[in-house]
Protein backbone atom coordinates (compact mmCIF):
# COMPACT_ATOMS: atom_id res chain seq x y z
CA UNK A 1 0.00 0.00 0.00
CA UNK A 2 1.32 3.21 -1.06
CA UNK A 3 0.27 5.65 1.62
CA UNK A 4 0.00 9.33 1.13
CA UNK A 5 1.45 11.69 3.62
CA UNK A 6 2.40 15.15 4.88
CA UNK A 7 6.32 15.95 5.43
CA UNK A 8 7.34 19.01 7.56
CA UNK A 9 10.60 20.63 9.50
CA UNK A 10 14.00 18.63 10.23
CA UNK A 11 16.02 16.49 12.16
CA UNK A 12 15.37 12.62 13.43
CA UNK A 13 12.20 11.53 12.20
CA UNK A 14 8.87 11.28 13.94
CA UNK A 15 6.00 9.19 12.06
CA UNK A 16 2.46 9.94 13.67
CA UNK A 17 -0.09 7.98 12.72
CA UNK A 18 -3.70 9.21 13.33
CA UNK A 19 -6.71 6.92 14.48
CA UNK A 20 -10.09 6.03 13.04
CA UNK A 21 -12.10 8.46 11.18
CA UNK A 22 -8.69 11.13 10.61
CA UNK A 23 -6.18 11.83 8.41
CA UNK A 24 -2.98 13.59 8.40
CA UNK A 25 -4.47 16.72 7.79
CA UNK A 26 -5.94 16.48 11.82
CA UNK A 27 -2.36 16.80 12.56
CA UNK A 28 -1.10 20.07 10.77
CA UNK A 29 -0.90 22.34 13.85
CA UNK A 30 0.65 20.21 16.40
CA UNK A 31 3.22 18.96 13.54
CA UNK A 32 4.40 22.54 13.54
CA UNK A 33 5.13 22.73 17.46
CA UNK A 34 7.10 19.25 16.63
CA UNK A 35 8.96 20.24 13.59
CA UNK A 36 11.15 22.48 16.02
CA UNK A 37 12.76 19.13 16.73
CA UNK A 38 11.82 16.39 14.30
CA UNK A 39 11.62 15.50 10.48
CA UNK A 40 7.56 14.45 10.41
CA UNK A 41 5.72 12.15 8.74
CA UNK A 42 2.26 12.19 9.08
CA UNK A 43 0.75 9.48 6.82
CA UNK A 44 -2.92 8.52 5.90
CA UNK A 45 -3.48 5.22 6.97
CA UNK A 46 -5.50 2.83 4.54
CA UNK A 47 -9.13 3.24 3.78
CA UNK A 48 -8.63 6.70 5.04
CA UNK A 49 -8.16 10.17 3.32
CA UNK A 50 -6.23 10.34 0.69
CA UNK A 51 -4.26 6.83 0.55
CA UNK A 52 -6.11 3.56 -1.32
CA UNK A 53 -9.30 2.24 -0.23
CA UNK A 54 -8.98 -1.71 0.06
CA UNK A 55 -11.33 -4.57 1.13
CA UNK A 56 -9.91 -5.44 4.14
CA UNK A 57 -8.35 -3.22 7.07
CA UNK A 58 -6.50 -5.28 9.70
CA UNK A 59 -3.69 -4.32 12.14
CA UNK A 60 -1.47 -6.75 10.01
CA UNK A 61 -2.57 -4.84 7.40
CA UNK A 62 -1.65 -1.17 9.00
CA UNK A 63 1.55 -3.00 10.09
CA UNK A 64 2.80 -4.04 6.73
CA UNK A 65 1.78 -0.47 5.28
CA UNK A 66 3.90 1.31 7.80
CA UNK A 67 6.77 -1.09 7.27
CA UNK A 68 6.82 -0.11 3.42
CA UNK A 69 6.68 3.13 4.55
CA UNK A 70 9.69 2.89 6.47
CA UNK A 71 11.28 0.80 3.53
CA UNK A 72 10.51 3.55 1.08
CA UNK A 73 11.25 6.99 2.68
CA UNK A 74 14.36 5.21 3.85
CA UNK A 75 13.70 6.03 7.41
CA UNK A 76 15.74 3.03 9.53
CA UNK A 77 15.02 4.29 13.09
CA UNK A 78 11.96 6.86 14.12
CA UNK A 79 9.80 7.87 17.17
CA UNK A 80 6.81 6.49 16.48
CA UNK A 81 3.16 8.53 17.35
CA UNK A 82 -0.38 6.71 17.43
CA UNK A 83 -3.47 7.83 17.67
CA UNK A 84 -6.73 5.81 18.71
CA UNK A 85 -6.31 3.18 16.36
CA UNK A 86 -2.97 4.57 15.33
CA UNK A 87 -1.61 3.82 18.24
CA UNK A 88 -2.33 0.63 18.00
CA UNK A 89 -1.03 0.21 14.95
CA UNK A 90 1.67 1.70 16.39
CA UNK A 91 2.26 -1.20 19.04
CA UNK A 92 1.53 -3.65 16.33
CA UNK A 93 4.35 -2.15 14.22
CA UNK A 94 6.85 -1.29 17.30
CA UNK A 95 6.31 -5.76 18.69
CA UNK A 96 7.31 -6.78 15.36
CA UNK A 97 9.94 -4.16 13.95
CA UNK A 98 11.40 -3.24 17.58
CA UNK A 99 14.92 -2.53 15.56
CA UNK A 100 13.10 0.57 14.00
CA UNK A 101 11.54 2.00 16.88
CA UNK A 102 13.45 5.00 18.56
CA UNK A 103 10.48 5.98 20.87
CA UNK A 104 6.82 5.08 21.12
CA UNK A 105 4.62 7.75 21.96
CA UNK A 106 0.88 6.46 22.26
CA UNK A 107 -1.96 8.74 22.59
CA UNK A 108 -5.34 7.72 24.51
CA UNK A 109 -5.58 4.13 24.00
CA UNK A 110 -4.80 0.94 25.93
CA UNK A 111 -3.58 -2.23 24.47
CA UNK A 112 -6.60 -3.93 25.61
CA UNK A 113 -9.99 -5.51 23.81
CA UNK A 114 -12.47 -2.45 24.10
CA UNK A 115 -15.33 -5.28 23.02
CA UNK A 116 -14.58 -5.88 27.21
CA UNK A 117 -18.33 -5.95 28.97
CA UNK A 118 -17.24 -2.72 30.49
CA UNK A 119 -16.21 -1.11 27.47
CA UNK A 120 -18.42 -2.71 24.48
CA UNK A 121 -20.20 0.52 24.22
CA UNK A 122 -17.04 2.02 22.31
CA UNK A 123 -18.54 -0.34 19.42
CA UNK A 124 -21.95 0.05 19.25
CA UNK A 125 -20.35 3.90 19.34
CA UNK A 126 -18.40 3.60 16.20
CA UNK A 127 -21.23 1.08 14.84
CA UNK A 128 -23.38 3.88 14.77
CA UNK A 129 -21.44 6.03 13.35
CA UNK A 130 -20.69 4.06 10.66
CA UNK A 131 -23.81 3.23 10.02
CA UNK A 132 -25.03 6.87 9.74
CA UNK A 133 -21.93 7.61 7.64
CA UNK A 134 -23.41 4.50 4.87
CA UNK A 135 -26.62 5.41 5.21
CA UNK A 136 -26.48 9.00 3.33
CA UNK A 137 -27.29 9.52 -0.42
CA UNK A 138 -24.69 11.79 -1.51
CA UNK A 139 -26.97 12.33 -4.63
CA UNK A 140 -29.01 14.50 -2.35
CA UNK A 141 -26.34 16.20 -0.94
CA UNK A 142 -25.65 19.82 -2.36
CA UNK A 143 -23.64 20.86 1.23
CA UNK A 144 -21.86 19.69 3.85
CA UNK A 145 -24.63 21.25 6.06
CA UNK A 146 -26.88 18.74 4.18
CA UNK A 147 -24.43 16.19 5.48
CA UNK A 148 -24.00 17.15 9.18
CA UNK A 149 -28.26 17.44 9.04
CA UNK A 150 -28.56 13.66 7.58
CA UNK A 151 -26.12 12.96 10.69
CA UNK A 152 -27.79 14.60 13.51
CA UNK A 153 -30.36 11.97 13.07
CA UNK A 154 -28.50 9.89 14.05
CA UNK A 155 -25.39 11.02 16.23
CA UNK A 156 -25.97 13.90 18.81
CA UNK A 157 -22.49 14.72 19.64
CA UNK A 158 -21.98 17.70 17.91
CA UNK A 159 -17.89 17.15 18.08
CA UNK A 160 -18.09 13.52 16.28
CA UNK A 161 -20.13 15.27 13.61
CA UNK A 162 -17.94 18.29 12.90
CA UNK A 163 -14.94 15.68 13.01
CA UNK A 164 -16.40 13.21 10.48
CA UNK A 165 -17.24 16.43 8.14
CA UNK A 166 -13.67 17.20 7.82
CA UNK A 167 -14.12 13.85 5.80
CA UNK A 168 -16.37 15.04 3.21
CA UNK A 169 -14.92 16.44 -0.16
CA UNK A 170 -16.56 17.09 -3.23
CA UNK A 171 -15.20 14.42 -6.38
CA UNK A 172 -13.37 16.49 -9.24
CA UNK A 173 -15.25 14.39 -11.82
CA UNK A 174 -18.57 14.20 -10.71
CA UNK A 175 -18.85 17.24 -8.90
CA UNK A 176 -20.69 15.33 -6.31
CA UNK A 177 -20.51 14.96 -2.27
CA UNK A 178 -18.62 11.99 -0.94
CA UNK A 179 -16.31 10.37 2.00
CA UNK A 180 -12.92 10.54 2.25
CA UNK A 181 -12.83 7.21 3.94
CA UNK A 182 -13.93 3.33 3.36
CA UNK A 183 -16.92 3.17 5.62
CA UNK A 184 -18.53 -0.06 4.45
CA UNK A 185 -14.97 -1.93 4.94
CA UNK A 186 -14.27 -0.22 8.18
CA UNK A 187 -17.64 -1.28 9.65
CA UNK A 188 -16.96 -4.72 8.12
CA UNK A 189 -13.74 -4.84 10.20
CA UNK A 190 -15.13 -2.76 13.00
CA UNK A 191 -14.69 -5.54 15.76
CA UNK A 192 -10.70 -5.97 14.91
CA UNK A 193 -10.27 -2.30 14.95
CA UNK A 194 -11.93 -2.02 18.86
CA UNK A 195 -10.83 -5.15 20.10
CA UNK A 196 -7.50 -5.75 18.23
CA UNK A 197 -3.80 -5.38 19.99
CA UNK A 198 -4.86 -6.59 23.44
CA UNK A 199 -2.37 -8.53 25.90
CA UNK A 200 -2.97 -11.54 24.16
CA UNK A 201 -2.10 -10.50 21.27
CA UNK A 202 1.93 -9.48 22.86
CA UNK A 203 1.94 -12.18 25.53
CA UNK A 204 4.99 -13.91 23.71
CA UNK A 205 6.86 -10.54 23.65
CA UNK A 206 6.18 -9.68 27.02
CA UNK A 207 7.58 -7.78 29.08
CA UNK A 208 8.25 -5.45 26.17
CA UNK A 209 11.56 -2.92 27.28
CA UNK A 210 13.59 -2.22 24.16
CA UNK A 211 12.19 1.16 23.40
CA UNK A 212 11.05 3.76 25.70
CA UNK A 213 6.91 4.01 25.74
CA UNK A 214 5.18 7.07 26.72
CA UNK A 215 1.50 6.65 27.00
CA UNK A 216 -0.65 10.20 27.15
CA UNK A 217 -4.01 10.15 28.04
CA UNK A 218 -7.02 12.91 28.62
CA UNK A 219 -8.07 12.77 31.73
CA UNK A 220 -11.73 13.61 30.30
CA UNK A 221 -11.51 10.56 28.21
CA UNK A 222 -12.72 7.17 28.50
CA UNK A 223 -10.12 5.53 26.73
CA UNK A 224 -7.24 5.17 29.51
CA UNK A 225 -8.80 4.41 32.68
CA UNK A 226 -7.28 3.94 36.15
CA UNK A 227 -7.42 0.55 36.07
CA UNK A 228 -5.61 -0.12 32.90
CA UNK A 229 -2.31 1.55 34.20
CA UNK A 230 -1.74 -1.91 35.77
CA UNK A 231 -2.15 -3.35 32.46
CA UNK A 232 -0.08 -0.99 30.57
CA UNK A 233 2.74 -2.10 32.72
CA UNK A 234 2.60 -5.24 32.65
CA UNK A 235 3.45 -5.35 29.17
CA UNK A 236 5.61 -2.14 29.08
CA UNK A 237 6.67 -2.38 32.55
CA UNK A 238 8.96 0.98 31.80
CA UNK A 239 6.03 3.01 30.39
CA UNK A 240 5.64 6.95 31.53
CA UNK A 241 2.27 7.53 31.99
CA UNK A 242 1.28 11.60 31.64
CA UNK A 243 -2.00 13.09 32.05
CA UNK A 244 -3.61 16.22 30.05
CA UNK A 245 -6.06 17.49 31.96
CA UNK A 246 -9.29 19.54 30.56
CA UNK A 247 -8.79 16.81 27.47
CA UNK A 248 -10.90 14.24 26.07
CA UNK A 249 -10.46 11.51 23.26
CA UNK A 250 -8.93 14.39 20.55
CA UNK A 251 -6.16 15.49 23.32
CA UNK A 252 -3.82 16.74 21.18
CA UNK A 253 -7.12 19.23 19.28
CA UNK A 254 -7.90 20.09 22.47
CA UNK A 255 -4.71 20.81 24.63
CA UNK A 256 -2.43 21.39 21.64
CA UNK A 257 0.32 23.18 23.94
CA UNK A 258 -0.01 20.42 26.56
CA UNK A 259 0.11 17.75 24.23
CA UNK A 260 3.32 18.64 22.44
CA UNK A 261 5.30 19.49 25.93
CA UNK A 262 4.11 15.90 26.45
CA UNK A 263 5.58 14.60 23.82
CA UNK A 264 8.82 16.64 24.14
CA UNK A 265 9.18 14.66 27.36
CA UNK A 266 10.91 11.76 25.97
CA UNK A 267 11.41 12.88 22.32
């Protein structure tokens, strides 16, 4: 897979990968507070923005793309940044190809199955919104207001809404509304996605200590709890964990300054 991706400022490189539902372009103003430091890469990971839509979407799929990344841009070592689902593509990538990994910096999630009692409602979250996101008829679409009103239907958080419009784009040839990312194949592969790169998945690599881990979480999200800290060392028994408060799932939207002096703490 060929990704696309965004290349700013200079020195050792830093590849952030962005979760479900984003794209590199979600990452244009922190990359600028990083550039002071690092050569980035933000890439667009499959079925998303403006790399190749395929029929599946796996983490062994997101790990192999990111490996031919690294292969092509000739980029033998980098700190590594993961989103959501990026991230853990980003531990996916990091158990298997530990001799490339400077740092790994992962941003509100756990390696743990989210499909947990406690936690299957992140599903039926993104089932929704997938859903919605299949259901529109772009040939009745002459706005993205149209879009966001065909959406508030069916999802009432205004922030989900506004951040799945940044997905919409109008096609050169056709003129006509459409998304900027696979939904019928990411619903199809909606379970991996939530529940994929658990402990069980890196109990043979365990306990995992040949690159420095950073895990940053928003203290007004859901995704990190208390209770997973535990967990989080056990596998990376070295891990820094750092909290942003006043931040939910999009930390590094919503505390941009915070975020980045987070990062700058081990990169």
């Amino acid at each position: 897979m060929d990704l696309y991706y965004r290349k700013k400022g200079s020195g050792s490189p830093l590849v952030i990968i962005h979760g479900l539902y984003g794209s590199s372009d979600n990452w244009m103003n922190i990359s600028k507070r990083l550039a002071e430091k690092h050569t980035i890469y933000m890439i667009d990971q499959r079925n998303h923005g403006r790399s190749g839509f395929t029929e599946t979407h796996t983490y062994n799929d997101m790990r192999d793309d990111l490996a031919e990344f690294f292969e092509k841009h000739n980029i033998e070592k980098a700190t590594i940044l993961g989103h959501s689902m990026g991230g853990k593509t980003a531990m996916w990538f990091a158990a298997d190809y530990p001799e490339k990994v400077e740092k790994l910096v992962i941003a509100d999630i756990a390696p743990k199955d989210y499909l947990q009692l406690k936690q299957e409602g992140q599903f039926y979250l993104h089932q929704n919104i997938l859903l919605a996101m299949q259901d529109i008829d772009f040939s009745m679409v002459k706005s993205r207001n149209d879009v966001d009103d065909f959406l508030a239907e069916k999802i009432d958080d205004e922030r989900i809404r506004m951040f799945l419009l940044k997905n919409v784009e109008k096609n050169k040839k056709t003129k006509q509304y459409q998304w900027r990312l696979n939904a019928e194949v990411l619903y199809d592969y909606l379970e991996e996605i939530v529940s994929g790169v658990n402990i069980h998945w890196l109990d043979d690599r365990i306990p995992i200590t040949t690159y420095p881990v950073i895990f940053i979480r928003g203290l007004l999200s859901k995704y990190i709890q208390d209770e997973d800290i535990e967990l989080i060392k056990e596998i990376y028994p070295e891990a820094r964990i750092v909290d942003i408060p006043d931040a939910g799932h999009w930390l590094h939207a919503e505390q941009p300054q915070k975020f980045a002096e987070a990062v700058f703490l081990c990169c």
